[in-house]
C-alpha atoms as a PDB file:
ATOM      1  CA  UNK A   1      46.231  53.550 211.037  1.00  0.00           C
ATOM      2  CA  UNK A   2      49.248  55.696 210.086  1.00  0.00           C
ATOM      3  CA  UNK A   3      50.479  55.385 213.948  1.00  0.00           C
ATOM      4  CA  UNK A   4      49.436  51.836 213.687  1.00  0.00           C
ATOM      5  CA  UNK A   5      52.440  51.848 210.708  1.00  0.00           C
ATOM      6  CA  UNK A   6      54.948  53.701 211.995  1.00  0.00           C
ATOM      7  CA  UNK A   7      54.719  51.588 215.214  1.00  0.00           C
ATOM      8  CA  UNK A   8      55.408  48.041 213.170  1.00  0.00           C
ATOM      9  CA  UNK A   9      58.140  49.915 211.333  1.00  0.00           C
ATOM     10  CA  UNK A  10      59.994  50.998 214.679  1.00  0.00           C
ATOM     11  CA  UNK A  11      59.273  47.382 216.175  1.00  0.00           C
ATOM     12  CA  UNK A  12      61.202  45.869 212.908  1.00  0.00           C
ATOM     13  CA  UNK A  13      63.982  48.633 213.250  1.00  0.00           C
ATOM     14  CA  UNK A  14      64.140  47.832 216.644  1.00  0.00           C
ATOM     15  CA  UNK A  15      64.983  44.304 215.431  1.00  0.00           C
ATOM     16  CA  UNK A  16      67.548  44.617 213.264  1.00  0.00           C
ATOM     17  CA  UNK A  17      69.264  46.875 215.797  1.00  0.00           C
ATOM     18  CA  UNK A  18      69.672  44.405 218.202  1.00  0.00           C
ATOM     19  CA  UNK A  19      69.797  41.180 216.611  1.00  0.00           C
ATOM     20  CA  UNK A  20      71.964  41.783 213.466  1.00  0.00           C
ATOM     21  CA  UNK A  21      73.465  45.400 214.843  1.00  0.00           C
ATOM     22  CA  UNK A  22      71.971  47.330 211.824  1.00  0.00           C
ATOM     23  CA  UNK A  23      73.288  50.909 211.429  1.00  0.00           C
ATOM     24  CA  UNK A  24      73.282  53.861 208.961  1.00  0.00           C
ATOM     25  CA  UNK A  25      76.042  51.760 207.400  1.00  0.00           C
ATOM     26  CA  UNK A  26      73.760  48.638 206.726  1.00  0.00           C
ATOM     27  CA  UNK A  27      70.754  50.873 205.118  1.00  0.00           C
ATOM     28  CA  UNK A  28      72.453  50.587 201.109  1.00  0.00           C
ATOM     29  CA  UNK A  29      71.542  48.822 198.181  1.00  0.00           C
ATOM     30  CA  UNK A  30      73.916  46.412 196.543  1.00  0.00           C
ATOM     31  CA  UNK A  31      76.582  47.534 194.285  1.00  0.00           C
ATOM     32  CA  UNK A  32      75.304  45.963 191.438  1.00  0.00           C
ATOM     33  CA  UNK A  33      72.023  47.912 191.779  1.00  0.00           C
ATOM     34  CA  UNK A  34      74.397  50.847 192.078  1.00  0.00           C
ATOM     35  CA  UNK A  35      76.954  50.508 189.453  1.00  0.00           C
ATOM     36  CA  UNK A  36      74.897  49.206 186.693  1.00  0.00           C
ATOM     37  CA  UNK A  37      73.445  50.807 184.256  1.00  0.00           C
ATOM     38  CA  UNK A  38      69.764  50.793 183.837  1.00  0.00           C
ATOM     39  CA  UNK A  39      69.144  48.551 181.003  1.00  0.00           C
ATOM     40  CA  UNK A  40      65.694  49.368 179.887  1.00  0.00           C
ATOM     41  CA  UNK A  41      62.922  52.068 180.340  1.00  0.00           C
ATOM     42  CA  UNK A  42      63.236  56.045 180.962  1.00  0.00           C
ATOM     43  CA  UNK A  43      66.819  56.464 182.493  1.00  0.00           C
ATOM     44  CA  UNK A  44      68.430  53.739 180.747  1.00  0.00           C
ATOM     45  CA  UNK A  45      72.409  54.017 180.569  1.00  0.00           C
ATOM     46  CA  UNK A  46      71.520  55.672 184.213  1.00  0.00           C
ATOM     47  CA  UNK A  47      72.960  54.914 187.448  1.00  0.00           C
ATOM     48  CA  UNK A  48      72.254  55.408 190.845  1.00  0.00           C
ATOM     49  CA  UNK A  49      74.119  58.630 192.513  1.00  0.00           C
ATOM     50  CA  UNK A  50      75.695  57.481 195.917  1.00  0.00           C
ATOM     51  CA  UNK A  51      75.939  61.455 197.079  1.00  0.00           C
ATOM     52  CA  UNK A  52      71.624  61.200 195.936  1.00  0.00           C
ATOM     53  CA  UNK A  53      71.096  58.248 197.872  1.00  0.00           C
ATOM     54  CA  UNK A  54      72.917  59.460 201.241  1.00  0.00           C
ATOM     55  CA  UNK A  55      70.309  62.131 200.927  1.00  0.00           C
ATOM     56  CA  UNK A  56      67.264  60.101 200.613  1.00  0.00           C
ATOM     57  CA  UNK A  57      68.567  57.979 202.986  1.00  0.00           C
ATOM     58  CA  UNK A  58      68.713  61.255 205.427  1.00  0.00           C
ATOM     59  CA  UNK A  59      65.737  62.187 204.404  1.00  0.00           C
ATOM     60  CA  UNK A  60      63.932  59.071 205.005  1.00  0.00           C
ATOM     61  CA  UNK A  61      65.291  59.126 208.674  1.00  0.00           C
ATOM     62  CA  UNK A  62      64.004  62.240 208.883  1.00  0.00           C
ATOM     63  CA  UNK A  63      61.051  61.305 208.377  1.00  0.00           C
ATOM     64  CA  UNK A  64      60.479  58.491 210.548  1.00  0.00           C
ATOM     65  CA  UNK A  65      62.413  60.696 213.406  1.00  0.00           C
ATOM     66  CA  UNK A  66      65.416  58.543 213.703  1.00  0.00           C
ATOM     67  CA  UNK A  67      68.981  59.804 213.867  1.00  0.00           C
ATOM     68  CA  UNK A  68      70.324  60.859 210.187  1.00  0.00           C
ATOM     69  CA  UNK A  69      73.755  60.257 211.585  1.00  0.00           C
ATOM     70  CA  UNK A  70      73.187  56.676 212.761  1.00  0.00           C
ATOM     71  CA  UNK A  71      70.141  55.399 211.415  1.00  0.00           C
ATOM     72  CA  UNK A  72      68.947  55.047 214.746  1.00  0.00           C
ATOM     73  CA  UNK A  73      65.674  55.348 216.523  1.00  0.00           C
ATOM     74  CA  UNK A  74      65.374  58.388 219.162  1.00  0.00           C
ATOM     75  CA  UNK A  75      63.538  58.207 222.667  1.00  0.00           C
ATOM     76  CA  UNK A  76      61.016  61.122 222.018  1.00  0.00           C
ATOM     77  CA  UNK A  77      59.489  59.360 218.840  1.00  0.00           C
ATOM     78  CA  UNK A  78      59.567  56.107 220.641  1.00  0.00           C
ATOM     79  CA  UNK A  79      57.669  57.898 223.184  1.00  0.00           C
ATOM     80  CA  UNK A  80      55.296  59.147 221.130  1.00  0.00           C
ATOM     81  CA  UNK A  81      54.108  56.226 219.692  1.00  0.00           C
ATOM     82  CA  UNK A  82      53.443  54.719 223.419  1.00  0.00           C
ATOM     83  CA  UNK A  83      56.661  52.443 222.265  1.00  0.00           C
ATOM     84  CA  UNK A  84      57.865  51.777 225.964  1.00  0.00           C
ATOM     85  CA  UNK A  85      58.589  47.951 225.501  1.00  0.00           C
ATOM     86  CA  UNK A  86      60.838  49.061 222.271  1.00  0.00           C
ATOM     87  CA  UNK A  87      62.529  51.673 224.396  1.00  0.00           C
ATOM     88  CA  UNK A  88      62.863  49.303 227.667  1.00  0.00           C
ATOM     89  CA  UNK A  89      64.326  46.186 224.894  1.00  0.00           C
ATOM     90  CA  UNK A  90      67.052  48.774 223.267  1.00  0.00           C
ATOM     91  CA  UNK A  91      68.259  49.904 226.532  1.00  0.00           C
ATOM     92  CA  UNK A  92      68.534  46.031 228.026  1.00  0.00           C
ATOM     93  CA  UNK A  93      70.240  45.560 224.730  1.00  0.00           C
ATOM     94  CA  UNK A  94      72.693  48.248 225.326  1.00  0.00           C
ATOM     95  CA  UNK A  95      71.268  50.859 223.131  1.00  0.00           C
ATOM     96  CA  UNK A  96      70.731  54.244 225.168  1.00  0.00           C
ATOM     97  CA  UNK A  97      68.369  56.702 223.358  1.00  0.00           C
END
């Protein structure tokens, strides 16, 4: 089931790679969520830390085995997930892994 997951999520990053040219750059929350204050609950007064996020953001690309650097996917996981249609649809797309 968890392979099952990960596949869908490479399939929709796959996506947004090719048809809207999604990078690193495009993975951010708006700058009102940001900037503003919390208004209510625990960490109100609080905002988000850029320099916190960035590392999440790493982090979560970690995780999934995608380039920190770009956001993007990388052969070997698409591999490992049996992914050859995702692989074969980047690279006719221009996207070499």
């Amino acid at each position: 089931l968890q392979n099952i997951g990960r596949y869908i999520i490479n399939i929709e990053k796959a996506f947004n790679v090719i048809h809207a040219g999604f990078t690193r750059k495009d993975d951010i929350l708006p700058d009102r969520v940001m900037d503003n204050p919390l208004t209510e609950g625990p960490y109100k007064g609080e905002c988000f830390d850029r320099q916190k996020f960035e590392t999440m953001l790493s982090n979560y690309y970690q995780l999934h085995g995608w380039d920190p650097k770009t956001g993007l996917q990388k052969k070997e996981v698409l591999e490992e997930l049996g992914a050859r249609e995702i692989i074969q649809y980047l690279s006719i797309h221009g996207f070499d892994l």
